[in-house]
Protein backbone atom coordinates (compact mmCIF):
# COMPACT_ATOMS: atom_id res chain seq x y z
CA UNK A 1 -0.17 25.27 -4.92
CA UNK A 2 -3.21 23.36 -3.79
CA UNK A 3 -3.33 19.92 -4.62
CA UNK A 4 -6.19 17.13 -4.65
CA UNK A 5 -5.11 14.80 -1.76
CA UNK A 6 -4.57 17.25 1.42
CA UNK A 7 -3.35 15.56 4.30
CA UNK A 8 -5.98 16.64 6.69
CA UNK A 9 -8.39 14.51 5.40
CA UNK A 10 -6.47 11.81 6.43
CA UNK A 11 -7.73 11.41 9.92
CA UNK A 12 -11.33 11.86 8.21
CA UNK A 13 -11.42 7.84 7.31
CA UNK A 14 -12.27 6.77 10.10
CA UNK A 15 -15.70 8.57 9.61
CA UNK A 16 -16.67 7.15 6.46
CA UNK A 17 -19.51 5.42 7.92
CA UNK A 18 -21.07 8.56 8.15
CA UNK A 19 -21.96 9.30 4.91
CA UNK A 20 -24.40 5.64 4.46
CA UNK A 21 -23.21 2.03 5.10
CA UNK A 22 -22.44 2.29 8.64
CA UNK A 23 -22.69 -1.51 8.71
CA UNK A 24 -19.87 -1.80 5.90
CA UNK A 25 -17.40 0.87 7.65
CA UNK A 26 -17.55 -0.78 11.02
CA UNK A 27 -16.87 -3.98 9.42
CA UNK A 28 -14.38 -3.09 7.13
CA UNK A 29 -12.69 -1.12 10.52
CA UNK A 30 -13.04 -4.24 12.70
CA UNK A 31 -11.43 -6.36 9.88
CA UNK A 32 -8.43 -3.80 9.11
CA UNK A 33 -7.72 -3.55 13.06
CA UNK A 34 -7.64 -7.30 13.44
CA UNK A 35 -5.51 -7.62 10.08
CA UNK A 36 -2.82 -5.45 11.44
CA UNK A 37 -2.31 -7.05 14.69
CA UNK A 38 0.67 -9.21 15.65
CA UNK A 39 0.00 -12.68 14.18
CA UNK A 40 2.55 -14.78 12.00
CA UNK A 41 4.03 -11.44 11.09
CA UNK A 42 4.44 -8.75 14.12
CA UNK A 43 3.23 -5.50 13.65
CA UNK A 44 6.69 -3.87 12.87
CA UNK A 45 6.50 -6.10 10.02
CA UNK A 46 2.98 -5.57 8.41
CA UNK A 47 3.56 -1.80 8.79
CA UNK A 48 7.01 -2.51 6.72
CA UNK A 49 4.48 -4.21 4.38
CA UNK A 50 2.18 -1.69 3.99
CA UNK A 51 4.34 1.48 3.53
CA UNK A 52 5.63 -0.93 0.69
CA UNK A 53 2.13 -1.75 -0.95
CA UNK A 54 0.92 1.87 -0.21
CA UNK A 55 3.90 3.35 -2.50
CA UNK A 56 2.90 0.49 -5.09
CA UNK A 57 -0.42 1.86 -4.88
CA UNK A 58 0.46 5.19 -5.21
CA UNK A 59 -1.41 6.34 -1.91
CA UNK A 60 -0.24 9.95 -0.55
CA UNK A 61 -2.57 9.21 2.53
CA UNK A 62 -1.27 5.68 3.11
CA UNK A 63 2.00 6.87 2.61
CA UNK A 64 1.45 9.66 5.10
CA UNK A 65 0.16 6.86 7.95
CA UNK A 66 2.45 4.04 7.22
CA UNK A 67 5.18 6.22 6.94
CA UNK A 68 4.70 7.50 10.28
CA UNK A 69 3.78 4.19 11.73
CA UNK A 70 6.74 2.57 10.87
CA UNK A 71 8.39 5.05 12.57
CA UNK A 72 6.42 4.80 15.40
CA UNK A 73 6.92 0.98 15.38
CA UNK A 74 10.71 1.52 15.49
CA UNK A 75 11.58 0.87 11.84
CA UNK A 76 14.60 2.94 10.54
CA UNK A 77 14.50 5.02 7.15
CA UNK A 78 16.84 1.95 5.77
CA UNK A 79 14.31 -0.27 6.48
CA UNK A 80 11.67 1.86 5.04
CA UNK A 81 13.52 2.65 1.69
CA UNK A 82 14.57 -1.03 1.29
CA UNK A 83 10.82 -1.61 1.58
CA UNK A 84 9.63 0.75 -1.22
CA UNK A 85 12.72 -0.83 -3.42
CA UNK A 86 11.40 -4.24 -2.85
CA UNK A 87 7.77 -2.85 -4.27
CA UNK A 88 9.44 -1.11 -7.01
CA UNK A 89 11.74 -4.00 -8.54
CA UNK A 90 8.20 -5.76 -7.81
CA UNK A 91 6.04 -3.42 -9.89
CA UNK A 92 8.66 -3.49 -12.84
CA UNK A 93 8.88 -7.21 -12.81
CA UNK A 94 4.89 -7.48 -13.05
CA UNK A 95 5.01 -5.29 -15.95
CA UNK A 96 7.90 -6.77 -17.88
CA UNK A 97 6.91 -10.48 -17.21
CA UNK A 98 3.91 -9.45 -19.67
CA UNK A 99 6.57 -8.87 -21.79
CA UNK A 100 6.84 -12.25 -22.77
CA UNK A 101 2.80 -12.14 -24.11
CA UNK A 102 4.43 -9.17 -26.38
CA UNK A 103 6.93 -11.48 -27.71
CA UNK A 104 5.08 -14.77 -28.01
CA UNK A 105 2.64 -12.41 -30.08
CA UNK A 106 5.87 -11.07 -32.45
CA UNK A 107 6.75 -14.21 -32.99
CA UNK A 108 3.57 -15.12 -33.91
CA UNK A 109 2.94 -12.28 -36.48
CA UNK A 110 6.50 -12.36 -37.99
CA UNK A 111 6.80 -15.84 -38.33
């Protein structure tokens, strides 16, 4: 079964200047390169950070290259899966804090 994200255009991103905005792509390049560099945080870590925002994101092709960069950055699958929990309990708390607009509303209506 085909599906819409295939994994070899992955290593196509890096060309997206190509297609207009050359200016923009090198840019947005230099400033992801520079982003990702040690810094407060090492490396190890933003890649840890990453894998977790890319699942929280729902990106097949970021989860493709930050799962193999954390690997590459010595990162073990416990660290990786504690990562993606972390983003998940995250994602379910942003949705159920609105929770409380729901029930401020209720109350609101009902009372």
């Amino acid at each position: 079964m085909s599906s819409y994200y295939n994994s070899e255009d992955l290593p196509k991103f890096g060309k997206i200047g190509e297609f207009g905005a050359k200016d923009l792509a090198k840019d947005f390049f230099k400033y992801y390169g520079e982003t990702f560099k040690d810094g407060a945080l090492t490396e190890r870590e933003k890649s840890l950070i990453a894998l977790a925002v890319a699942h929280t994101m729902q990106c097949p092709y970021c989860i493709d290259a930050y799962t193999t960069d954390t690997i590459q950055k010595g990162c073990t699958q416990d660290e990786m899966m504690e990562a993606v929990h972390v983003a998940a309990a995250l994602a379910a708390g942003v949705k159920l804090v609105h929770s409380v607009q729901m029930i401020n509303k209720a109350k609101e209506v009902t009372m």
